[in-house]
PDB file of N, CA and C in Angstrom:
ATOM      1  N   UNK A   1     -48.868  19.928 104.223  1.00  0.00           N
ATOM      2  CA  UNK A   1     -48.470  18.662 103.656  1.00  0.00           C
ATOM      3  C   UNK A   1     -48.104  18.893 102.199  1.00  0.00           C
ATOM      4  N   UNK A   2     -47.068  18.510 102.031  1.00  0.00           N
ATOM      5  CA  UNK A   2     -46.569  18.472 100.373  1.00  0.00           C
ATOM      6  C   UNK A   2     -46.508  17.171 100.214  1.00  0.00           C
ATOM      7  N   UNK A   3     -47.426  17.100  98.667  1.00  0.00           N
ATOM      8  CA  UNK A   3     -47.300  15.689  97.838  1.00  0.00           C
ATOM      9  C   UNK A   3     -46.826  15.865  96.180  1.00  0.00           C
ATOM     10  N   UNK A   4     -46.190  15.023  95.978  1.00  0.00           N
ATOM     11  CA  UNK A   4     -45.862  14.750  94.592  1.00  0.00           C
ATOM     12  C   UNK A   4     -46.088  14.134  93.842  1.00  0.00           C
ATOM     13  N   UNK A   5     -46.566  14.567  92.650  1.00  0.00           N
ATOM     14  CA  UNK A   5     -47.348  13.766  91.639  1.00  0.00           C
ATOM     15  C   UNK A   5     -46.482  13.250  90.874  1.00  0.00           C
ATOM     16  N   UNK A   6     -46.454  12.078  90.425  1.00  0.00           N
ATOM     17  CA  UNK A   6     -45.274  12.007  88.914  1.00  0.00           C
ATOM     18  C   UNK A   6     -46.187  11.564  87.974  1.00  0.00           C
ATOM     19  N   UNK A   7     -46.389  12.264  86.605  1.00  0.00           N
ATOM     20  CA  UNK A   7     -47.045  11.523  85.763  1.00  0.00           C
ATOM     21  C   UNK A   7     -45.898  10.548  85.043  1.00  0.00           C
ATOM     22  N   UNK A   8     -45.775   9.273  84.453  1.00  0.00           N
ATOM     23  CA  UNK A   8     -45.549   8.998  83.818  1.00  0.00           C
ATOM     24  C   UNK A   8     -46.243   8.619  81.743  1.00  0.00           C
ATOM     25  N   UNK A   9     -47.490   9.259  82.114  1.00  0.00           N
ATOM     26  CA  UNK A   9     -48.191   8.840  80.505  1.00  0.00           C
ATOM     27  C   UNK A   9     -47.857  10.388  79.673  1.00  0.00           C
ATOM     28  N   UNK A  10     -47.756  10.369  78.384  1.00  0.00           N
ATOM     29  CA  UNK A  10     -47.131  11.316  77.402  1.00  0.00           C
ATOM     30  C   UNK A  10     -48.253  12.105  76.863  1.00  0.00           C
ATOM     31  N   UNK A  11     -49.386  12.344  77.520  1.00  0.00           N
ATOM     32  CA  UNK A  11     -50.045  13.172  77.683  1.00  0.00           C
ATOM     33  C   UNK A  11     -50.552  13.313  79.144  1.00  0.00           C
ATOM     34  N   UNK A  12     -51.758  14.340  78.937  1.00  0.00           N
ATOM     35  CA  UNK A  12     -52.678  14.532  80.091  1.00  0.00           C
ATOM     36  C   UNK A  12     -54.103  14.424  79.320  1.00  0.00           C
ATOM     37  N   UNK A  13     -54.297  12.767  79.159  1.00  0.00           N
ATOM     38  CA  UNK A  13     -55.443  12.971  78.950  1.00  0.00           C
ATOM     39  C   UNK A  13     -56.395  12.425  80.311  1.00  0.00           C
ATOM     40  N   UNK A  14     -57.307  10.936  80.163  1.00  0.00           N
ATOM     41  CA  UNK A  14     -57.301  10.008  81.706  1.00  0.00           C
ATOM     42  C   UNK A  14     -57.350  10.306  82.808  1.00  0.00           C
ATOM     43  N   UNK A  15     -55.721   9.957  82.377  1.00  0.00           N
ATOM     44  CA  UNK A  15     -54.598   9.617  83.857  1.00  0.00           C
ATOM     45  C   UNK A  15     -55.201  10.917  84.415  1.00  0.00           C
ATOM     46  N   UNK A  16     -54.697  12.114  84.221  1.00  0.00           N
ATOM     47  CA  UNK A  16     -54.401  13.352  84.601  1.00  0.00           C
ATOM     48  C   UNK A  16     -55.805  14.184  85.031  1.00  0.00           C
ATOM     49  N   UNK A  17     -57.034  12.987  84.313  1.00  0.00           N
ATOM     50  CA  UNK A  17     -58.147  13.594  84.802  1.00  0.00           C
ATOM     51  C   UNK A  17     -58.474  12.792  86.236  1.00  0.00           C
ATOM     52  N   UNK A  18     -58.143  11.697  86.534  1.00  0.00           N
ATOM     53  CA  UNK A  18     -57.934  11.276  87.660  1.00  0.00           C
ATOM     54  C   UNK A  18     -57.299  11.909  89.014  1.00  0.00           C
ATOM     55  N   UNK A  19     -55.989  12.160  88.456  1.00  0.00           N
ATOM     56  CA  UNK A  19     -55.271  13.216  89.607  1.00  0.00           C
ATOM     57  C   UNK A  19     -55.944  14.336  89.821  1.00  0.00           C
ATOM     58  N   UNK A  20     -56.437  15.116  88.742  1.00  0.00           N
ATOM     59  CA  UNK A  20     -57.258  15.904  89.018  1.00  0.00           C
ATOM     60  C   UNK A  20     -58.234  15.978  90.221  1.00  0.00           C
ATOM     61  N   UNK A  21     -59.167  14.725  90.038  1.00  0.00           N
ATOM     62  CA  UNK A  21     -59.771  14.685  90.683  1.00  0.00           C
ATOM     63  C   UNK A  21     -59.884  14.320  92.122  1.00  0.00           C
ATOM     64  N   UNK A  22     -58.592  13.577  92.110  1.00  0.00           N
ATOM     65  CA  UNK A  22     -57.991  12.789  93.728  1.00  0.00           C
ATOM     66  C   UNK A  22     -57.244  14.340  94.109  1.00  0.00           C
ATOM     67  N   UNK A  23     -57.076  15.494  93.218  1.00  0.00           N
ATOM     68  CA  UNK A  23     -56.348  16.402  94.107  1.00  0.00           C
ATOM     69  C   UNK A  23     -57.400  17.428  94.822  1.00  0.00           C
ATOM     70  N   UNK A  24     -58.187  17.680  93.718  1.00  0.00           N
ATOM     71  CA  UNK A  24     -59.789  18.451  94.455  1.00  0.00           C
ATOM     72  C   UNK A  24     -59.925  17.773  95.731  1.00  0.00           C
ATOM     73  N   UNK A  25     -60.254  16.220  95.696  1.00  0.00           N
ATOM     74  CA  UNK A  25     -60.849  15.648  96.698  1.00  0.00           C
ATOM     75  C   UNK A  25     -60.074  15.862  98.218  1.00  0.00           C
ATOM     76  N   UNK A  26     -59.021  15.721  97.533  1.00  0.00           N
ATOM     77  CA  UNK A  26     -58.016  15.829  99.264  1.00  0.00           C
ATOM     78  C   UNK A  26     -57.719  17.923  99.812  1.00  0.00           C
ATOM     79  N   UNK A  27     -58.102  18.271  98.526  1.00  0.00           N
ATOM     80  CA  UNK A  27     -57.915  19.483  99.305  1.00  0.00           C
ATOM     81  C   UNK A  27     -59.310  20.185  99.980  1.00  0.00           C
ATOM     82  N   UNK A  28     -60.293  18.838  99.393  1.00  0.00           N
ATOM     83  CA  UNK A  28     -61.527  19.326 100.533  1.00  0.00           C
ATOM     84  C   UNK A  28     -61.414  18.615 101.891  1.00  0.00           C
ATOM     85  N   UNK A  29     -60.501  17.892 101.987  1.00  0.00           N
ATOM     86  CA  UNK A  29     -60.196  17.321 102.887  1.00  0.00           C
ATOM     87  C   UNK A  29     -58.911  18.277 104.046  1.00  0.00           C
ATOM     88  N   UNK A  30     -58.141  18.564 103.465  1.00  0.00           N
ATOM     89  CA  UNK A  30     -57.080  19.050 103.895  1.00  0.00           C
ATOM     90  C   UNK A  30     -56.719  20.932 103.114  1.00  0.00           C
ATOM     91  N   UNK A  31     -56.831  21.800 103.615  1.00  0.00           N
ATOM     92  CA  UNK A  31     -56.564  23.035 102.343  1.00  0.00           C
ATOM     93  C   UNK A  31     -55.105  23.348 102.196  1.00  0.00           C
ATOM     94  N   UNK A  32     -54.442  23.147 103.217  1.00  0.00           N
ATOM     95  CA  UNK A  32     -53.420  23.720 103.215  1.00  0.00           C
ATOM     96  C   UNK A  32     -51.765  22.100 102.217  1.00  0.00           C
ATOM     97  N   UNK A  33     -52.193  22.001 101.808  1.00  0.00           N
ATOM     98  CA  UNK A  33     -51.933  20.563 100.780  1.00  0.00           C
ATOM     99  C   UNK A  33     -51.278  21.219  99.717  1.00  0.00           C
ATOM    100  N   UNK A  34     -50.276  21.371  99.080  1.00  0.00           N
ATOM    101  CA  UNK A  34     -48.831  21.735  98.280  1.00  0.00           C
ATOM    102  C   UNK A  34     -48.840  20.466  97.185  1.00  0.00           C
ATOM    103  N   UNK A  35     -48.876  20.848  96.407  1.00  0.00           N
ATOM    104  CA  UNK A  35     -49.076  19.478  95.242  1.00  0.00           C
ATOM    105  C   UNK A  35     -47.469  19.904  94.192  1.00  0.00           C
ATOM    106  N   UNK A  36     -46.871  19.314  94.181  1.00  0.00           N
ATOM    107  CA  UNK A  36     -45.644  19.464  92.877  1.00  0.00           C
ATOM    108  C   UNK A  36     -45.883  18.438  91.850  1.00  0.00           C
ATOM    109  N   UNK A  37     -45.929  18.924  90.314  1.00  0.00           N
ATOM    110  CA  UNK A  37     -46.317  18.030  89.580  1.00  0.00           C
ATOM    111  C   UNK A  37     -45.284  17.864  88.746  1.00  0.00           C
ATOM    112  N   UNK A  38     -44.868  16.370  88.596  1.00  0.00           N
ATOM    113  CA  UNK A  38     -43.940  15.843  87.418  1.00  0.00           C
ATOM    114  C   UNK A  38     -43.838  15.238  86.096  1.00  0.00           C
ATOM    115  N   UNK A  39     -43.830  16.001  85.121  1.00  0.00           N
ATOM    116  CA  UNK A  39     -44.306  14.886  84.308  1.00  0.00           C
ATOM    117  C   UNK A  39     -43.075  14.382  83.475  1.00  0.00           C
ATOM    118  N   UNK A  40     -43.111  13.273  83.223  1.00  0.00           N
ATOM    119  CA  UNK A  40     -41.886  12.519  83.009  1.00  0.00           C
ATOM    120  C   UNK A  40     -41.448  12.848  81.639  1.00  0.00           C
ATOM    121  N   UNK A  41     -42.919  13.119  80.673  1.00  0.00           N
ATOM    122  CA  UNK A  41     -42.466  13.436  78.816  1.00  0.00           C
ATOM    123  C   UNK A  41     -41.344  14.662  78.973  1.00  0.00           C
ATOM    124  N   UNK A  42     -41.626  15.680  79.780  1.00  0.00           N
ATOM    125  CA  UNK A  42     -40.969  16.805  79.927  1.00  0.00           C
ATOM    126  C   UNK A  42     -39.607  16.864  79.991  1.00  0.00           C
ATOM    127  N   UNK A  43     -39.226  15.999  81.042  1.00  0.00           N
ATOM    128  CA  UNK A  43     -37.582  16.001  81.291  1.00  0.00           C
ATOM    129  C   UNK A  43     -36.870  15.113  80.512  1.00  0.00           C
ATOM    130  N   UNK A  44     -37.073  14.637  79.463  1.00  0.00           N
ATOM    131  CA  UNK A  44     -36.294  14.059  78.545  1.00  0.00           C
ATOM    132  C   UNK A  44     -35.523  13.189  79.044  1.00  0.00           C
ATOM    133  N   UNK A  45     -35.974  11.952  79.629  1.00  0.00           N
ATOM    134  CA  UNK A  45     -35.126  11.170  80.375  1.00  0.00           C
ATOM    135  C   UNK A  45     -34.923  10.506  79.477  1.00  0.00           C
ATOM    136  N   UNK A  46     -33.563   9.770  78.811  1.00  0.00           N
ATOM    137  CA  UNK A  46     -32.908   8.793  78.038  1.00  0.00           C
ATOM    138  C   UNK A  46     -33.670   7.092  78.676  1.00  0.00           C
ATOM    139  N   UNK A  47     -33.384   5.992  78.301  1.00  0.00           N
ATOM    140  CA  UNK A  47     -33.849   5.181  78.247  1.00  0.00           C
ATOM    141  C   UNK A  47     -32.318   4.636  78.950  1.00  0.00           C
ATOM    142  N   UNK A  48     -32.269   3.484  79.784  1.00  0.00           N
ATOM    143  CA  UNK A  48     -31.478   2.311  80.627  1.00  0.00           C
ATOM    144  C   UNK A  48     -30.913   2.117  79.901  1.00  0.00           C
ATOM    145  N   UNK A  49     -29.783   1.725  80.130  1.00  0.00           N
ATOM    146  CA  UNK A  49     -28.636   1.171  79.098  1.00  0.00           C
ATOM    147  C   UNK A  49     -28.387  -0.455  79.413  1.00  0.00           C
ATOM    148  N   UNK A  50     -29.078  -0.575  80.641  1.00  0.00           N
ATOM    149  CA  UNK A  50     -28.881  -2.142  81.046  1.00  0.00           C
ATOM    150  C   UNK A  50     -27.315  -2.368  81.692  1.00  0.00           C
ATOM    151  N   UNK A  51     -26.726  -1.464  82.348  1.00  0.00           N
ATOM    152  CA  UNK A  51     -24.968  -1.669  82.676  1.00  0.00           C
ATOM    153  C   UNK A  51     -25.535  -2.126  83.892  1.00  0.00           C
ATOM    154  N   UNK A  52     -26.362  -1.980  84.832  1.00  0.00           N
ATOM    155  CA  UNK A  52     -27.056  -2.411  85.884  1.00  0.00           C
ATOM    156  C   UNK A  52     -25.597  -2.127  87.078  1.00  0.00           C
ATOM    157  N   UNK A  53     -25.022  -0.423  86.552  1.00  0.00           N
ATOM    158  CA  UNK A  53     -23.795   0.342  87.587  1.00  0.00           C
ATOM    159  C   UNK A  53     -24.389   0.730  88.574  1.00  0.00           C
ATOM    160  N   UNK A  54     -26.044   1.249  88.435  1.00  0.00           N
ATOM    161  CA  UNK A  54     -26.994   1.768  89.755  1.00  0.00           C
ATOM    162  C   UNK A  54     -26.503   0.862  90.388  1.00  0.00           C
ATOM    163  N   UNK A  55     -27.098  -0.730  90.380  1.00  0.00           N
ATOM    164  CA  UNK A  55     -27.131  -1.686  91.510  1.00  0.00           C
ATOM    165  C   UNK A  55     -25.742  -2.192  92.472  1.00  0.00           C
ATOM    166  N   UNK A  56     -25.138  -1.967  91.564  1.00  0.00           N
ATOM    167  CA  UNK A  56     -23.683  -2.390  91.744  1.00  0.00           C
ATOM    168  C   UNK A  56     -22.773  -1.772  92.532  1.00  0.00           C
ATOM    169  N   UNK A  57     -22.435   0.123  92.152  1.00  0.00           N
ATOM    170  CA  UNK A  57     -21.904   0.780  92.500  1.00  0.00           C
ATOM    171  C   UNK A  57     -22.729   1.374  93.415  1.00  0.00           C
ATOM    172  N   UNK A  58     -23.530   1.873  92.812  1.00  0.00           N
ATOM    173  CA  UNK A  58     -24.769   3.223  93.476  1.00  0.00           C
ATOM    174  C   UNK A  58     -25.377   3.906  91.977  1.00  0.00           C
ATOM    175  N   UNK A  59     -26.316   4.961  92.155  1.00  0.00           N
ATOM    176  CA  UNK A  59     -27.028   5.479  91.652  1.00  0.00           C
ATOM    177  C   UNK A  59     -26.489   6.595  90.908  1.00  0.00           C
ATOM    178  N   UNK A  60     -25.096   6.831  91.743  1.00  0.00           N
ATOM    179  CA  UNK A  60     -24.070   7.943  91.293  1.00  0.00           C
ATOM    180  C   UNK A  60     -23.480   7.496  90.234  1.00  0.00           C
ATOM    181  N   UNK A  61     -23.239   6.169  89.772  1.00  0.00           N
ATOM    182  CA  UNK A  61     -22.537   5.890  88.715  1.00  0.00           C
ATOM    183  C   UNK A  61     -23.307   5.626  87.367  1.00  0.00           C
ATOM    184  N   UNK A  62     -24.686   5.843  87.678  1.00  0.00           N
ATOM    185  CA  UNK A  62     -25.761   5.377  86.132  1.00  0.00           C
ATOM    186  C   UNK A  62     -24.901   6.461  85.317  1.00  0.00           C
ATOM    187  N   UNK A  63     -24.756   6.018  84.035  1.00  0.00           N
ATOM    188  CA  UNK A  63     -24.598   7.331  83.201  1.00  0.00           C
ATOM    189  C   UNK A  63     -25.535   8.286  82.484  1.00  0.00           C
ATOM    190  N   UNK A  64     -26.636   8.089  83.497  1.00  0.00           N
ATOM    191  CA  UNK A  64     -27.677   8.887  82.694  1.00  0.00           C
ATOM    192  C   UNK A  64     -27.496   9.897  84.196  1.00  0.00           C
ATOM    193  N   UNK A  65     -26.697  10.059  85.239  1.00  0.00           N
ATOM    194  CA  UNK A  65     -27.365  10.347  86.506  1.00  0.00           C
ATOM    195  C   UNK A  65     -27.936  11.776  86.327  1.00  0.00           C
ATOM    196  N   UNK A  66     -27.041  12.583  86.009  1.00  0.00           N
ATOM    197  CA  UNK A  66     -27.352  13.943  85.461  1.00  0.00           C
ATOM    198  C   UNK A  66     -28.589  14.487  85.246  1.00  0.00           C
ATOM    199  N   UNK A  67     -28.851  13.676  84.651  1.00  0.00           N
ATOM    200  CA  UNK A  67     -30.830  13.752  83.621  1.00  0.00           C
ATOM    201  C   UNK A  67     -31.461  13.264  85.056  1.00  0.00           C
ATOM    202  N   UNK A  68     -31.149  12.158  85.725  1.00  0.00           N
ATOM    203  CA  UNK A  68     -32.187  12.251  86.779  1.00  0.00           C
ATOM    204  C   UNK A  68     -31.941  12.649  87.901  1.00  0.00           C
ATOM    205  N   UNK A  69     -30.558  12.716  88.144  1.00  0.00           N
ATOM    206  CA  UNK A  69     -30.439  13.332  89.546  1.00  0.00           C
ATOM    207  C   UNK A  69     -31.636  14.464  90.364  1.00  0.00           C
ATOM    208  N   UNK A  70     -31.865  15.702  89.558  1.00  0.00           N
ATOM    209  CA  UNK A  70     -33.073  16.375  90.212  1.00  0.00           C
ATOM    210  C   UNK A  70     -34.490  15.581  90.206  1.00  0.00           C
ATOM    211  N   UNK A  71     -34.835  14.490  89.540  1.00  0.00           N
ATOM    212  CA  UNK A  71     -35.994  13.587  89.819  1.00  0.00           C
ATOM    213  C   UNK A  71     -35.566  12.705  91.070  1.00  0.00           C
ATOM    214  N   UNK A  72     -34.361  12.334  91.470  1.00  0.00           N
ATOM    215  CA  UNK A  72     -33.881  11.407  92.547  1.00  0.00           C
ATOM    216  C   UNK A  72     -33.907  11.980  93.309  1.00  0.00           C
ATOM    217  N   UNK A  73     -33.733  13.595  93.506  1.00  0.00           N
ATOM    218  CA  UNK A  73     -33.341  14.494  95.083  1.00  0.00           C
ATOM    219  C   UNK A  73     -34.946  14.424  95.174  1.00  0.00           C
ATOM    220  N   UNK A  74     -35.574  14.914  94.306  1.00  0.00           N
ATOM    221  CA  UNK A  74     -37.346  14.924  94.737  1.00  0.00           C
ATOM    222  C   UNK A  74     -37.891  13.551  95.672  1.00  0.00           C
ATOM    223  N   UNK A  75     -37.873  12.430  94.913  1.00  0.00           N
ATOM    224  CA  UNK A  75     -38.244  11.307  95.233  1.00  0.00           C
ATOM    225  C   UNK A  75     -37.415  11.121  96.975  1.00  0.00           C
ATOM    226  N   UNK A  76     -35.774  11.672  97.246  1.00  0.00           N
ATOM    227  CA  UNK A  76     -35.494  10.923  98.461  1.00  0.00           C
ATOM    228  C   UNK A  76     -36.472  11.991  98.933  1.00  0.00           C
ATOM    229  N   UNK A  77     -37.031  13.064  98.424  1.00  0.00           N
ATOM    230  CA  UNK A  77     -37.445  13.829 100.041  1.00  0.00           C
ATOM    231  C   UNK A  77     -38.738  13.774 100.755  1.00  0.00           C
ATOM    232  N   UNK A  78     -39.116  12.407  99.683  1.00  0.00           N
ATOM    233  CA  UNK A  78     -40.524  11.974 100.077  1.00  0.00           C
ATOM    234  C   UNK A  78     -40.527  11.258 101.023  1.00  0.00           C
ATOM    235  N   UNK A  79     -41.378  11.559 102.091  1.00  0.00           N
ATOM    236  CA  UNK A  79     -41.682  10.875 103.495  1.00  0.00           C
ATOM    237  C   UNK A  79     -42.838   9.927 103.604  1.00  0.00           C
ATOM    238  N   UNK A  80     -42.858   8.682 103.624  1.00  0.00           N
ATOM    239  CA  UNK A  80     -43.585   7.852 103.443  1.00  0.00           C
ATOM    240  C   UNK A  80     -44.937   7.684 105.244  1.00  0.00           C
TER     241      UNK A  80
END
């Protein structure tokens, strides 16, 4: 099983001791468990411009797509 973490907070303080601990827990549960971790400070994502082209066109037309496109291929390949 592969899961993906996304942090969104600009550290690892908390938050990250939480995941921590929800990731121990499930791999006493499960061992064979693949964790990919994201953290959002890292990839320098620009801020919305508000053109609201995602909704309109598609996701292909944000002008930030570039910057997130490899966060968007991650997210579709999550299986709910």
């Amino acid at each position: 099983m592969n899961i993906l973490i996304i942090n969104g907070s600009p550290r690892k303080g908390n938050t990250w001791e939480v995941v921590k601990e929800i990731k121990s827990f499930l791999n006493t549960k499960e061992s064979s468990i693949q964790f990919e971790e994201i953290h959002l400070k890292d990839n320098n994502l620009p801020f919305c411009k508000g053109c609201y082209n995602c909704f309109e066109k598609g996701e292909n037309y944000c002008p930030h797509f570039r910057e997130y496109a490899e966060l968007l291929i991650k997210l579709n390949h999550v299986t709910v």
